[in-house]
PDB file of N, CA and C in Angstrom:
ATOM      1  N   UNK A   1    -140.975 174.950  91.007  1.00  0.00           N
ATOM      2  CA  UNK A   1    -140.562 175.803  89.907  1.00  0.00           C
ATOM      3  C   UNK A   1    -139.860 177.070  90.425  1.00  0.00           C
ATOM      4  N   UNK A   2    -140.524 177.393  91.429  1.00  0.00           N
ATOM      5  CA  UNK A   2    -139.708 178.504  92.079  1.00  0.00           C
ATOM      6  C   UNK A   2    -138.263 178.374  92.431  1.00  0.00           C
ATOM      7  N   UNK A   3    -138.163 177.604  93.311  1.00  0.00           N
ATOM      8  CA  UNK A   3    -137.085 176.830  93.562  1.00  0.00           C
ATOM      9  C   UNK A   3    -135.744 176.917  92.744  1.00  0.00           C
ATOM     10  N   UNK A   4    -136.034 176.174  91.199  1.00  0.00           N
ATOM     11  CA  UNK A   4    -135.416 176.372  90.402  1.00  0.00           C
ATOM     12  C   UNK A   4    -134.477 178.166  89.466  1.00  0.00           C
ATOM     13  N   UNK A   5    -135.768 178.464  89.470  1.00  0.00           N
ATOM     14  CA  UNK A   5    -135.669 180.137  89.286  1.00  0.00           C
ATOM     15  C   UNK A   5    -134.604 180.772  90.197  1.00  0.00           C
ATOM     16  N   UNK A   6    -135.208 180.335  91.192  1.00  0.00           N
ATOM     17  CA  UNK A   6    -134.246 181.065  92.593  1.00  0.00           C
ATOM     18  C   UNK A   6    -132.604 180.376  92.589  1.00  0.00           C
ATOM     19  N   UNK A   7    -132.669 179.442  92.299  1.00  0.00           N
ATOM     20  CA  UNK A   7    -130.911 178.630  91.875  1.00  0.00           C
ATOM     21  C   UNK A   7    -130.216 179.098  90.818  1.00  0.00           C
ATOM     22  N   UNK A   8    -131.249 179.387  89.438  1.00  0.00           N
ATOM     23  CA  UNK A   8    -130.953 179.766  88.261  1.00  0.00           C
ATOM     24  C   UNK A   8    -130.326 180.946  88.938  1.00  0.00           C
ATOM     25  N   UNK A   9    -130.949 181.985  89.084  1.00  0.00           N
ATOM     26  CA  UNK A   9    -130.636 183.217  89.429  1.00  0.00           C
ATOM     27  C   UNK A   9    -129.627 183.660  90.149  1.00  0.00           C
ATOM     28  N   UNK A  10    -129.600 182.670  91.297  1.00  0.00           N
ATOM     29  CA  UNK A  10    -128.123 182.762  92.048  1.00  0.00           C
ATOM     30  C   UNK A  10    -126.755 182.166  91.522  1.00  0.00           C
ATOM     31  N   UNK A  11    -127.260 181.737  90.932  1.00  0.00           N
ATOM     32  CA  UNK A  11    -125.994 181.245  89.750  1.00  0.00           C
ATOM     33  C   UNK A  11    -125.324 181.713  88.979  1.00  0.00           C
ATOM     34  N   UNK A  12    -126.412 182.758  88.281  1.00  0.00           N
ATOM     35  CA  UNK A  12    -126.405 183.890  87.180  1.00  0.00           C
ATOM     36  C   UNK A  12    -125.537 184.897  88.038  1.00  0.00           C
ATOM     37  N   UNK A  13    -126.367 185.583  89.227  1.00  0.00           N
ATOM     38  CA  UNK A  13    -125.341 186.431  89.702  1.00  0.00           C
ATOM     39  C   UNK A  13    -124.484 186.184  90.429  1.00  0.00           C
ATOM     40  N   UNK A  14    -124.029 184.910  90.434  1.00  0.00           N
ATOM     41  CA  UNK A  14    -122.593 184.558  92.000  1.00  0.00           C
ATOM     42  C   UNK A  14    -121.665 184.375  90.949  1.00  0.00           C
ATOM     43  N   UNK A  15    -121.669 184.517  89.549  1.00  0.00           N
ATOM     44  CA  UNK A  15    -120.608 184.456  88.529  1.00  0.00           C
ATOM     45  C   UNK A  15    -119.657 185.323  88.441  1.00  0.00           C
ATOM     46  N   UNK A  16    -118.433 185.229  88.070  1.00  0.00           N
ATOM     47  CA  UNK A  16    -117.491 185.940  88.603  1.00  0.00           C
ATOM     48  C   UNK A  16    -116.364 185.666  87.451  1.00  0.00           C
ATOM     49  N   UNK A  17    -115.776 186.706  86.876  1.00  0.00           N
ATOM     50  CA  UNK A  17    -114.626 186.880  85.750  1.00  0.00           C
ATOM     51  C   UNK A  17    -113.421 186.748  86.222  1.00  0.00           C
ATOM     52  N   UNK A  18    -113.080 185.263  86.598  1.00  0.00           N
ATOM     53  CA  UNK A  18    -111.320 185.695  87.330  1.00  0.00           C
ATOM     54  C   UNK A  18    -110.285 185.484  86.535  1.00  0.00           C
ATOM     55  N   UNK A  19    -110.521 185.400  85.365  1.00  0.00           N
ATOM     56  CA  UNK A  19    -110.037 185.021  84.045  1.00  0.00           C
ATOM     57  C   UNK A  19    -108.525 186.337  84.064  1.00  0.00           C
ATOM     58  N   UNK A  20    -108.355 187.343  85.360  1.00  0.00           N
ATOM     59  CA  UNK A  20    -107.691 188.373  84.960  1.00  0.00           C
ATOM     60  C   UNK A  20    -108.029 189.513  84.032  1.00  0.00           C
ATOM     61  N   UNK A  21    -106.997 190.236  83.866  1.00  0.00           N
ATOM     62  CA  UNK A  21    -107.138 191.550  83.130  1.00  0.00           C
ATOM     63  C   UNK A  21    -106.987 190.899  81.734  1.00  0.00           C
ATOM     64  N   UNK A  22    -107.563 191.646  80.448  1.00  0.00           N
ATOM     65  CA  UNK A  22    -107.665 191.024  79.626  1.00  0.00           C
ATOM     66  C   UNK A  22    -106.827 192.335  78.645  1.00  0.00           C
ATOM     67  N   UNK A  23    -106.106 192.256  78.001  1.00  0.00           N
ATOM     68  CA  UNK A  23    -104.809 193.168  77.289  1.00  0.00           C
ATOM     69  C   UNK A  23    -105.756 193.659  76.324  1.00  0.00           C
ATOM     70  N   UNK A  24    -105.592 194.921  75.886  1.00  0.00           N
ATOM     71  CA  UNK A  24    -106.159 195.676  75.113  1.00  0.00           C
ATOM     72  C   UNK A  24    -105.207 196.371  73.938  1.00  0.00           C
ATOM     73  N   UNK A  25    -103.721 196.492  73.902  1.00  0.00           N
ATOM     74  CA  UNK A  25    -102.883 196.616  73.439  1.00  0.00           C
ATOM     75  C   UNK A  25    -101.557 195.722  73.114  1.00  0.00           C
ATOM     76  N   UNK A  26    -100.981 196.026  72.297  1.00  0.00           N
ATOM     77  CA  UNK A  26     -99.735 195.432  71.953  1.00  0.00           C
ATOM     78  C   UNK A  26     -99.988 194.033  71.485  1.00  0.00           C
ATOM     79  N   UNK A  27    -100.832 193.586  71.042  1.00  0.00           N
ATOM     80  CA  UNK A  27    -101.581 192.243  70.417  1.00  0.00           C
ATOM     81  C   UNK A  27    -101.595 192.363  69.133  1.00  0.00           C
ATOM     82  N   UNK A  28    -100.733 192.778  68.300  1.00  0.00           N
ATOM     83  CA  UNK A  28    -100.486 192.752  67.292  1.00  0.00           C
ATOM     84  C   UNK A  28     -99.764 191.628  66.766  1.00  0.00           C
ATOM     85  N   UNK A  29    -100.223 191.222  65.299  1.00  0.00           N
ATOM     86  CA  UNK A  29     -99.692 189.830  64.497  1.00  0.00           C
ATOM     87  C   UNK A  29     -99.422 188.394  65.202  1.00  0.00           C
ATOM     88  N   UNK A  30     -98.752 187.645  65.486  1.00  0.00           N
ATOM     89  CA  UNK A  30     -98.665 186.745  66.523  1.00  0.00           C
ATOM     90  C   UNK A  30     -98.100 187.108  67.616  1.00  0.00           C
ATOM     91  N   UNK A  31     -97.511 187.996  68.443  1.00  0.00           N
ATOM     92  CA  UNK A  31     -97.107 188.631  69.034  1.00  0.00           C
ATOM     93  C   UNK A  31     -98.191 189.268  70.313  1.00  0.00           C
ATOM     94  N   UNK A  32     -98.909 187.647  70.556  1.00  0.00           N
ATOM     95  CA  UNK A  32     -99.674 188.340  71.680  1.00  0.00           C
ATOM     96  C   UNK A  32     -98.871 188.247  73.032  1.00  0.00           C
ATOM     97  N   UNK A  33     -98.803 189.794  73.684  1.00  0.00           N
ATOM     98  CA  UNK A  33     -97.424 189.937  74.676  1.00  0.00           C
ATOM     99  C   UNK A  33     -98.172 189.732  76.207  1.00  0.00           C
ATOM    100  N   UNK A  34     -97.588 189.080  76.929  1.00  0.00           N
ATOM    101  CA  UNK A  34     -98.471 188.581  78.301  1.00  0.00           C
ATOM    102  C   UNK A  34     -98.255 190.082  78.949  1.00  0.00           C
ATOM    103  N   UNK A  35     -99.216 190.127  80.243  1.00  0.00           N
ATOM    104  CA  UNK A  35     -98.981 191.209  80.730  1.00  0.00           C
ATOM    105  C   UNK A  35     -98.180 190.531  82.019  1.00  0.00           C
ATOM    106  N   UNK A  36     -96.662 191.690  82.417  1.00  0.00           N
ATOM    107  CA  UNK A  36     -96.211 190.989  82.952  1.00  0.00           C
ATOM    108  C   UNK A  36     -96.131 191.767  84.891  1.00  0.00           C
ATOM    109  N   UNK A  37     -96.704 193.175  84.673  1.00  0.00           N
ATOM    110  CA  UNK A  37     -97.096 193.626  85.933  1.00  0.00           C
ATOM    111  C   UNK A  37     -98.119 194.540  85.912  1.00  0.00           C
ATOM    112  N   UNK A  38     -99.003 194.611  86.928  1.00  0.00           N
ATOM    113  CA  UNK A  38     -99.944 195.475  87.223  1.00  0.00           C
ATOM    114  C   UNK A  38     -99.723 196.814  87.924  1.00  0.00           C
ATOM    115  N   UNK A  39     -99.796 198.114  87.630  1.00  0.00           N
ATOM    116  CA  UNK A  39     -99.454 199.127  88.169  1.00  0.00           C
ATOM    117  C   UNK A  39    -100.681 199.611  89.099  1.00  0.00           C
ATOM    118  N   UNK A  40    -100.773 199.956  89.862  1.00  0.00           N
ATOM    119  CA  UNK A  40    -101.884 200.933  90.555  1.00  0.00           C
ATOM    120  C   UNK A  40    -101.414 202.038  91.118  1.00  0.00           C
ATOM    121  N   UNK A  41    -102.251 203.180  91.145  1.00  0.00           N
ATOM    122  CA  UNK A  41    -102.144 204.100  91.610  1.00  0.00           C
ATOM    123  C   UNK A  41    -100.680 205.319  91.670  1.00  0.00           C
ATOM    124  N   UNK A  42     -99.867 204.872  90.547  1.00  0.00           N
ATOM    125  CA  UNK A  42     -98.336 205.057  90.727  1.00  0.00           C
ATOM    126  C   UNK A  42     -98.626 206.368  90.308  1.00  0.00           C
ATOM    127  N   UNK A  43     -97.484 207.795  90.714  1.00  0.00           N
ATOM    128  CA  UNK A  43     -97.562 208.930  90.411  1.00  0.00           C
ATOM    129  C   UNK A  43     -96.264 208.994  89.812  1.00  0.00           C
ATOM    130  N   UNK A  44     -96.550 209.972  88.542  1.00  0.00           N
ATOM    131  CA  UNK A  44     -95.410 210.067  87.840  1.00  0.00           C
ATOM    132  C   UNK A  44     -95.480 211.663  86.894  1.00  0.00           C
ATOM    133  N   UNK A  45     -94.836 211.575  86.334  1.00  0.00           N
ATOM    134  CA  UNK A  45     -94.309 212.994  85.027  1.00  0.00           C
ATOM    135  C   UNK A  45     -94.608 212.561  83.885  1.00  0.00           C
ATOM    136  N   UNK A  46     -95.133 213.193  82.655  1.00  0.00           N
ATOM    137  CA  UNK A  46     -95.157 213.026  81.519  1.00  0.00           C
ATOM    138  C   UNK A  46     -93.953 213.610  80.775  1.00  0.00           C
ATOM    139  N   UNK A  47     -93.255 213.150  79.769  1.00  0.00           N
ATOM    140  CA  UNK A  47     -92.608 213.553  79.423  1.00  0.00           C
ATOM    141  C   UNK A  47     -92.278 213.264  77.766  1.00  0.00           C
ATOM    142  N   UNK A  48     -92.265 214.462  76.735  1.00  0.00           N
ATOM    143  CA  UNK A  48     -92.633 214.779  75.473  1.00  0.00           C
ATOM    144  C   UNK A  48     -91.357 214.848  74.830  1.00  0.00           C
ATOM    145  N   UNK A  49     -92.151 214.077  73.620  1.00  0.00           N
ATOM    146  CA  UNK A  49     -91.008 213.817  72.337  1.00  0.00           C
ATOM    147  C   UNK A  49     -89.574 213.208  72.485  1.00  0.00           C
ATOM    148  N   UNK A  50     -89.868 212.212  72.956  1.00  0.00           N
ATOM    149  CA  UNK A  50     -89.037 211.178  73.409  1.00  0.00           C
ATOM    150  C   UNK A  50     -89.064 209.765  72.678  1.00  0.00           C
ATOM    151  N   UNK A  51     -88.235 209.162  72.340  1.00  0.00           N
ATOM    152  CA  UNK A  51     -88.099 208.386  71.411  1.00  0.00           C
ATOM    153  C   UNK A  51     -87.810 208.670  70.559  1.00  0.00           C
ATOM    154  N   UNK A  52     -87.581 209.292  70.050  1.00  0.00           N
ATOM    155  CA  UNK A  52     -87.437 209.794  67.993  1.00  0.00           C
ATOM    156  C   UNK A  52     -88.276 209.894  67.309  1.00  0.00           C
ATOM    157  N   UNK A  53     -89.662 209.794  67.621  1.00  0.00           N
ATOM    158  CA  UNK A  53     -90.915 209.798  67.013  1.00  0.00           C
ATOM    159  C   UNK A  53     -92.101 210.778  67.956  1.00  0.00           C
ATOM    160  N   UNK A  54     -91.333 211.487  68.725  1.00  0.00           N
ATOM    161  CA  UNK A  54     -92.544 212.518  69.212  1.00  0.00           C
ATOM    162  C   UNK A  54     -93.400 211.899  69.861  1.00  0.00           C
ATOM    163  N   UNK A  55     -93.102 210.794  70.832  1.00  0.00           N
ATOM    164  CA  UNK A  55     -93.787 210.032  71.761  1.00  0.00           C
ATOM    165  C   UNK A  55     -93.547 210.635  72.597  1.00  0.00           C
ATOM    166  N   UNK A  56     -94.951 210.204  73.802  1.00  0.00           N
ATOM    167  CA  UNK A  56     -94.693 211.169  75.321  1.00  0.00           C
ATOM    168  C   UNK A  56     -94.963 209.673  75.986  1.00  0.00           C
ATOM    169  N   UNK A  57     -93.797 209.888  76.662  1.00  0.00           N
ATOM    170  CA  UNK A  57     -93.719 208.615  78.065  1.00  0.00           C
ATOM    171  C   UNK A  57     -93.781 209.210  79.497  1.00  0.00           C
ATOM    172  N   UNK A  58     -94.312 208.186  80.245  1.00  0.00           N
ATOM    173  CA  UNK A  58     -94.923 208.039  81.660  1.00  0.00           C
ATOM    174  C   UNK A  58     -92.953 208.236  82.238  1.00  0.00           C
ATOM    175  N   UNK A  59     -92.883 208.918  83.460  1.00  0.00           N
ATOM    176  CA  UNK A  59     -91.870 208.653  84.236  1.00  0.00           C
ATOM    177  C   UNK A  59     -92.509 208.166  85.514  1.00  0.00           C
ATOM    178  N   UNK A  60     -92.299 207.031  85.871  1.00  0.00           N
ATOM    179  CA  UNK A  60     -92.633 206.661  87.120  1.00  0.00           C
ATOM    180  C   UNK A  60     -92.241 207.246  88.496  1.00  0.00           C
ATOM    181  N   UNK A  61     -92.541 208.239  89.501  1.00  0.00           N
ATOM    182  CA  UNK A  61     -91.675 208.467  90.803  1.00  0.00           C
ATOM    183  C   UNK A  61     -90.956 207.267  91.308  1.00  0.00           C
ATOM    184  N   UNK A  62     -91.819 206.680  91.669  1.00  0.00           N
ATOM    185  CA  UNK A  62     -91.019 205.117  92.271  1.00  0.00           C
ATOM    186  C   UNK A  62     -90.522 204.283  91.468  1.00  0.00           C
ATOM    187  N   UNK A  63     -88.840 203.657  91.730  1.00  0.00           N
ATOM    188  CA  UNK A  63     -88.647 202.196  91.316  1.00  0.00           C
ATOM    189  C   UNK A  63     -89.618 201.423  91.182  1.00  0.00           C
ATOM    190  N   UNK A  64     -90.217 201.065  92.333  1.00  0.00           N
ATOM    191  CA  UNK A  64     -90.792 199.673  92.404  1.00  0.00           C
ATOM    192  C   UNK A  64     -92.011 199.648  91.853  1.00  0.00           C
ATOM    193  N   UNK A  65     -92.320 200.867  91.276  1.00  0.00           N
ATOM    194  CA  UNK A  65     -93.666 201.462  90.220  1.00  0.00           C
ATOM    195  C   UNK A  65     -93.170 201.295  88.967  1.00  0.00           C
ATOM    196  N   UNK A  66     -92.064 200.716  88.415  1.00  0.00           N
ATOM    197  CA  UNK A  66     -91.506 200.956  86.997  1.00  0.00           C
ATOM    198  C   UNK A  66     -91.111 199.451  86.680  1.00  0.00           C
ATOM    199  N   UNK A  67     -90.708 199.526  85.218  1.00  0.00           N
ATOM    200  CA  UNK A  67     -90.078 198.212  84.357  1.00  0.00           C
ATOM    201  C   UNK A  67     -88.761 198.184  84.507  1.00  0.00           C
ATOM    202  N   UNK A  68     -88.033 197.608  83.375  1.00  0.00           N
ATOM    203  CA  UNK A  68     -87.073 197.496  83.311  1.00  0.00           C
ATOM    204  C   UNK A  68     -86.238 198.386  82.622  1.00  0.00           C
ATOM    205  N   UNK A  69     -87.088 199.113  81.939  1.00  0.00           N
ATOM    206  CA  UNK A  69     -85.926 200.528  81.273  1.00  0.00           C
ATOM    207  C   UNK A  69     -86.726 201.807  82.152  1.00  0.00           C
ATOM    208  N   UNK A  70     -87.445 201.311  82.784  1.00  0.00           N
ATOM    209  CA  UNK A  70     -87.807 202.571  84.048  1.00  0.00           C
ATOM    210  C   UNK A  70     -88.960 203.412  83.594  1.00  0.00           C
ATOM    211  N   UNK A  71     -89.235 203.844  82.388  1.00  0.00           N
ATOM    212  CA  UNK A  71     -90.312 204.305  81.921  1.00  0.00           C
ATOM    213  C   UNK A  71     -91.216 204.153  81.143  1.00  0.00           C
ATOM    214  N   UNK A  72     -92.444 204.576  81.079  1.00  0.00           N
ATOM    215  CA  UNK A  72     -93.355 203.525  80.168  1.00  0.00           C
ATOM    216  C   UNK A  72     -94.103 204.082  78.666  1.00  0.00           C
ATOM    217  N   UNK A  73     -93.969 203.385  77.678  1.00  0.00           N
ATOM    218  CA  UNK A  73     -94.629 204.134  76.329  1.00  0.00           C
ATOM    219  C   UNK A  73     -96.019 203.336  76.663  1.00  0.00           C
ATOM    220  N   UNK A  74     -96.738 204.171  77.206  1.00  0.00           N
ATOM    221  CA  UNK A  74     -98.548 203.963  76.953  1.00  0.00           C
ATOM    222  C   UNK A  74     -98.850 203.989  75.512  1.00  0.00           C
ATOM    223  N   UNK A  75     -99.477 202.759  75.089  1.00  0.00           N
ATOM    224  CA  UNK A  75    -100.135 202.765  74.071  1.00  0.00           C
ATOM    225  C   UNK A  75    -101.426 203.746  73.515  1.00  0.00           C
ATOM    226  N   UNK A  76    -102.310 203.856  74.317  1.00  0.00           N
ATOM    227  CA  UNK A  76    -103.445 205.121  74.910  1.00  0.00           C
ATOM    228  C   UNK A  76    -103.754 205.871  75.655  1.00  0.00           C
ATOM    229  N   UNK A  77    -102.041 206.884  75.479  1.00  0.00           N
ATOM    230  CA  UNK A  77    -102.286 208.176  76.361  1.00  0.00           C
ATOM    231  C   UNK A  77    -103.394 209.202  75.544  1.00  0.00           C
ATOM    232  N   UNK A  78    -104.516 209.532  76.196  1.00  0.00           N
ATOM    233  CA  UNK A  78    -105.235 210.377  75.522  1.00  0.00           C
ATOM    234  C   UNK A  78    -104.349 211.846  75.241  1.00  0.00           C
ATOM    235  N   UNK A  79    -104.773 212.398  74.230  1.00  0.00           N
ATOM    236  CA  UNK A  79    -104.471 213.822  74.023  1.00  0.00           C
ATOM    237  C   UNK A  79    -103.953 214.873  75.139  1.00  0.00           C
ATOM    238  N   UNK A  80    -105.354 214.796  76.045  1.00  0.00           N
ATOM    239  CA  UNK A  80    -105.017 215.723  76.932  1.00  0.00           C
ATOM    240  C   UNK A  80    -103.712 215.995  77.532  1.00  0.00           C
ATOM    241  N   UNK A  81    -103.371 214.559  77.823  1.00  0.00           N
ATOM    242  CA  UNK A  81    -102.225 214.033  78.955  1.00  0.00           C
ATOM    243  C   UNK A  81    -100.878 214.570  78.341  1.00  0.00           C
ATOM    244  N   UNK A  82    -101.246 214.961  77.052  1.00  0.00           N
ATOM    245  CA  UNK A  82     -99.833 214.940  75.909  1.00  0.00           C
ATOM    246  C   UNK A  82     -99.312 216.103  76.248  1.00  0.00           C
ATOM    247  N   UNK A  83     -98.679 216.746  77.501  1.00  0.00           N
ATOM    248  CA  UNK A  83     -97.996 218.040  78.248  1.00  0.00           C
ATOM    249  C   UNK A  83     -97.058 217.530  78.542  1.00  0.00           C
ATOM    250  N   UNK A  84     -95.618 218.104  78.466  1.00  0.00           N
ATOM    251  CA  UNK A  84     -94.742 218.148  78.954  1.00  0.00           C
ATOM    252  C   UNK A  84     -94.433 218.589  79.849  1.00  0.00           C
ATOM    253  N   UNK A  85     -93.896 217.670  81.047  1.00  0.00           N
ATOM    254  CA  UNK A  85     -94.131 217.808  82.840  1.00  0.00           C
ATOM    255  C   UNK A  85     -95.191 217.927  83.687  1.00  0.00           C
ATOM    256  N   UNK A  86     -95.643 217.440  83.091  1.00  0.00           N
ATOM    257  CA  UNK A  86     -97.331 217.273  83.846  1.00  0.00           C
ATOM    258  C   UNK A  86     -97.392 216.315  84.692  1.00  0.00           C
ATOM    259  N   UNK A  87     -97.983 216.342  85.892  1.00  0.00           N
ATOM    260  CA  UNK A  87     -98.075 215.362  87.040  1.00  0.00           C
ATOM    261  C   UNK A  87     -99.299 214.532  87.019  1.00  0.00           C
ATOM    262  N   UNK A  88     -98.884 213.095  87.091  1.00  0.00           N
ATOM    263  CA  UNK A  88    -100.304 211.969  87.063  1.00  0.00           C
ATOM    264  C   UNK A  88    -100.336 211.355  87.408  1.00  0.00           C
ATOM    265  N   UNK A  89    -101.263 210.837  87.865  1.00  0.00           N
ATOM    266  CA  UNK A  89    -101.499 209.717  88.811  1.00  0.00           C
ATOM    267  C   UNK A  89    -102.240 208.584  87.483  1.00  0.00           C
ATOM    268  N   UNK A  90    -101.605 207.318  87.748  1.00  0.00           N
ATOM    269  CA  UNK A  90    -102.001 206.178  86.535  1.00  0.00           C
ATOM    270  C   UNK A  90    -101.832 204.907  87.289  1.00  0.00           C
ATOM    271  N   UNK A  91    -102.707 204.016  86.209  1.00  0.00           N
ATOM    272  CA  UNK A  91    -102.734 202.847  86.663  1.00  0.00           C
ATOM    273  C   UNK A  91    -102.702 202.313  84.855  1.00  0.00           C
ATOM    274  N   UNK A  92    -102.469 200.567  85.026  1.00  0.00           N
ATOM    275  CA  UNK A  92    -102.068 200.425  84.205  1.00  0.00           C
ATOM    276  C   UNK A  92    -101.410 198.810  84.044  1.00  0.00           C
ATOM    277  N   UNK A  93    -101.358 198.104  82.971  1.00  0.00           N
ATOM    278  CA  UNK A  93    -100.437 197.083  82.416  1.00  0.00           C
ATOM    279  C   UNK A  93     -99.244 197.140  82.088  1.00  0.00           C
ATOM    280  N   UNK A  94     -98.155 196.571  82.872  1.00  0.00           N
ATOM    281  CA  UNK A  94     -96.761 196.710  81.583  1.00  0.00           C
ATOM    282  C   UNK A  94     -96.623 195.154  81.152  1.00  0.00           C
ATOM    283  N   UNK A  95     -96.556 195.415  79.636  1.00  0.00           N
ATOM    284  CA  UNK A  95     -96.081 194.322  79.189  1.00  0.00           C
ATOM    285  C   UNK A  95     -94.628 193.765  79.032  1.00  0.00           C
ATOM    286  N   UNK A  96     -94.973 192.813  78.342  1.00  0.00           N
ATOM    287  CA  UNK A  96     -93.694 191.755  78.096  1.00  0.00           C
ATOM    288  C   UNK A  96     -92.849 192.532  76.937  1.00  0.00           C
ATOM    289  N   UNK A  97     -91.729 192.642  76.798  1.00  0.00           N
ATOM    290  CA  UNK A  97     -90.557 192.678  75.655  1.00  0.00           C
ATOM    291  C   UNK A  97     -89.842 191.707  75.455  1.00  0.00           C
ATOM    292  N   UNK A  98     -89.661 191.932  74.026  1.00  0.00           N
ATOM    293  CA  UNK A  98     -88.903 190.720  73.876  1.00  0.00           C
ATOM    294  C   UNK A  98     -87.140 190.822  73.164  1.00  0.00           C
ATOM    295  N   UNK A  99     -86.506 190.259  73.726  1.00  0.00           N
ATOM    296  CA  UNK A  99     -84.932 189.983  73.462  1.00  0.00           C
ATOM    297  C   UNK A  99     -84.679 191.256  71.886  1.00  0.00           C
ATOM    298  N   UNK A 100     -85.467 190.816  70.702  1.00  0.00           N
ATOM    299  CA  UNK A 100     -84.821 190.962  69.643  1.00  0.00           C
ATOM    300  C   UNK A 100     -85.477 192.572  69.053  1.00  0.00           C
ATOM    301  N   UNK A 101     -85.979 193.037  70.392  1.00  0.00           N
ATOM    302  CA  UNK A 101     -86.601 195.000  69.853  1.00  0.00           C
ATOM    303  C   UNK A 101     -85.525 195.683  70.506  1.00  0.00           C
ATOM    304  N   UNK A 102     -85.741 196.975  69.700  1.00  0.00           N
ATOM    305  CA  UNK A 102     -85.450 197.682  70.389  1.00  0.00           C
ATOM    306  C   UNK A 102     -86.264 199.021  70.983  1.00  0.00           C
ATOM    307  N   UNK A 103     -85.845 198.871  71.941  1.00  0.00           N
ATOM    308  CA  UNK A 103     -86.991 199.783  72.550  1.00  0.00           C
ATOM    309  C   UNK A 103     -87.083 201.252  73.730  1.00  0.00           C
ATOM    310  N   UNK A 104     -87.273 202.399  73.661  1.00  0.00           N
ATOM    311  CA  UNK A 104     -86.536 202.589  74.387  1.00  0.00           C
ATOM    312  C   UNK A 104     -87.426 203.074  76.097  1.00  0.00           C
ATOM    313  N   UNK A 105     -88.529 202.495  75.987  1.00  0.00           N
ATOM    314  CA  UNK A 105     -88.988 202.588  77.266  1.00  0.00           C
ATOM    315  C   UNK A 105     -90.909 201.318  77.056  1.00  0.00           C
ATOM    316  N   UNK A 106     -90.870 200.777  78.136  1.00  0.00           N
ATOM    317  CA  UNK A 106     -91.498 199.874  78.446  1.00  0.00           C
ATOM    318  C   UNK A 106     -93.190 199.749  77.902  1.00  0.00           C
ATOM    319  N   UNK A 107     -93.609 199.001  77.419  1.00  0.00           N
ATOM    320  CA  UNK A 107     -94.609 198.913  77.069  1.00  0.00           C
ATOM    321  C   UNK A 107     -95.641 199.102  77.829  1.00  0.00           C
ATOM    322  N   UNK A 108     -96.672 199.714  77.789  1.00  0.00           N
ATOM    323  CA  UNK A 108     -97.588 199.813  79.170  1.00  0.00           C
ATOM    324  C   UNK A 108     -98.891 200.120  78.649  1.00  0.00           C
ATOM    325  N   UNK A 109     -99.886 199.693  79.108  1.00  0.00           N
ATOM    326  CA  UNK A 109    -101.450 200.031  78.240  1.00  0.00           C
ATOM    327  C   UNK A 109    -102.283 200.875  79.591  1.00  0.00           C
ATOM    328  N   UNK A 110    -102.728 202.171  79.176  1.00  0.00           N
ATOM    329  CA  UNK A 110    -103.276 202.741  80.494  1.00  0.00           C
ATOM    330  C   UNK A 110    -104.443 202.109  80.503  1.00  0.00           C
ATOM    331  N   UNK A 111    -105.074 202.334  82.632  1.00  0.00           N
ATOM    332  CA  UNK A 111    -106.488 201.388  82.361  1.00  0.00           C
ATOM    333  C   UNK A 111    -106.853 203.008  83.440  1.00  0.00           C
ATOM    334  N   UNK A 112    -105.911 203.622  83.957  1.00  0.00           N
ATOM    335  CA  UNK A 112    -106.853 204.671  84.383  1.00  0.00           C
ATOM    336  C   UNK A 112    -105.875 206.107  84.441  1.00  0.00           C
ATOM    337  N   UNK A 113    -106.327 207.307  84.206  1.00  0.00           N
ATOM    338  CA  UNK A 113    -105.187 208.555  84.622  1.00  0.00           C
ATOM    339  C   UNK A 113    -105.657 209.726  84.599  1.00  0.00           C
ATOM    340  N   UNK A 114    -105.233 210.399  85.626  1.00  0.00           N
ATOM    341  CA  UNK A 114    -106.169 211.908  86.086  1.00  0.00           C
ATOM    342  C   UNK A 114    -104.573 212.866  86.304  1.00  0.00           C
ATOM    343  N   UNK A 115    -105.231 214.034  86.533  1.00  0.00           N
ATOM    344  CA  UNK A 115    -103.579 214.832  87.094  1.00  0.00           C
ATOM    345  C   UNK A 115    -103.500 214.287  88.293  1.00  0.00           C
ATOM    346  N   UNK A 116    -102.296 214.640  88.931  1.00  0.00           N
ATOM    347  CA  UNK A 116    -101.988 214.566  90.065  1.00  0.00           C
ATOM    348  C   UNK A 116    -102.305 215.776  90.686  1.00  0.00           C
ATOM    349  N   UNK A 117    -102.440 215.823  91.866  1.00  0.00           N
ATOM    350  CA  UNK A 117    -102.872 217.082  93.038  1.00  0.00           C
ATOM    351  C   UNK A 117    -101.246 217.945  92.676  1.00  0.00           C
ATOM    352  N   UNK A 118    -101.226 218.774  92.668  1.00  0.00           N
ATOM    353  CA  UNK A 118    -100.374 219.301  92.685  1.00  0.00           C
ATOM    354  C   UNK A 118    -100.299 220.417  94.534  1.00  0.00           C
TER     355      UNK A 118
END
C-alpha cells in the first residue's frame, strides 16, 4: 500500500504544464489570436496618447525585441506605467494581426514590468 502512495505521489508531483503560455488577452469573439512571440526582459520607453484614443505604447530599444510595426499596444498596462517617457523593463506576448485591421502598433499582453534602472 505504501508503495502505491509513494507512485501516486510521484506522479502527482513530476506533472508538468508544457501546454505553453496560455493568452490572457485579445481573445475576443472568434478571434482567438495565437501568440506569435515571446518577449523577455526587453527595455523600452513608454510613450502617451498615441493612437487617437489616448493609448500609451511600449517602444522597444531593440529591433529584435519588437513586431512588425515596432511598437507594442499592451492590453494591461497598469496605471502606474501610464507616464510619458518612462523607462521599463517588460516581458510579455505579442500577438498575431490580421491582414484586414488596422492598427497602429502591435498587440502585446504584459506578463511582467518594473522601471528600468535609470
Amino acid at each position: 500500500m505504501k508503495a502505491i502512495i509513494l507512485i501516486l505521489f510521484f506522479l502527482t508531483v513530476s506533472c508538468s504544464n508544457d501546454d505553453g503560455p496560455i493568452p490572457g488577452c485579445y481573445q475576443e469573439e472568434s478571434r482567438n489570436r495565437r501568440i506569435t512571440h515571446i518577449i523577455k526582459e526587453a527595455t523600452g520607453t513608454m510613450l502617451g496618447q498615441q493612437c487617437g484614443d489616448g493609448s500609451f505604447l511600449l517602444d522597444p530599444d531593440s529591433e529584435n525585441q519588437s513586431g512588425p510595426l515596432g511598437q507594442f499596444y499592451p492590453c494591461n498596462l497598469l496605471e502606474e506605467f501610464e507616464v510619458d517617457g518612462v523607462r521599463v523593463v517588460f516581458s510579455g506576448y505579442l500577438y498575431e494581426s490580421f491582414d484586414t485591421e488596422d492598427k497602429c502598433a502591435d498587440l502585446f499582453e504584459i506578463t511582467e514590468i518594473r522601471l528600468a534602472d535609470q
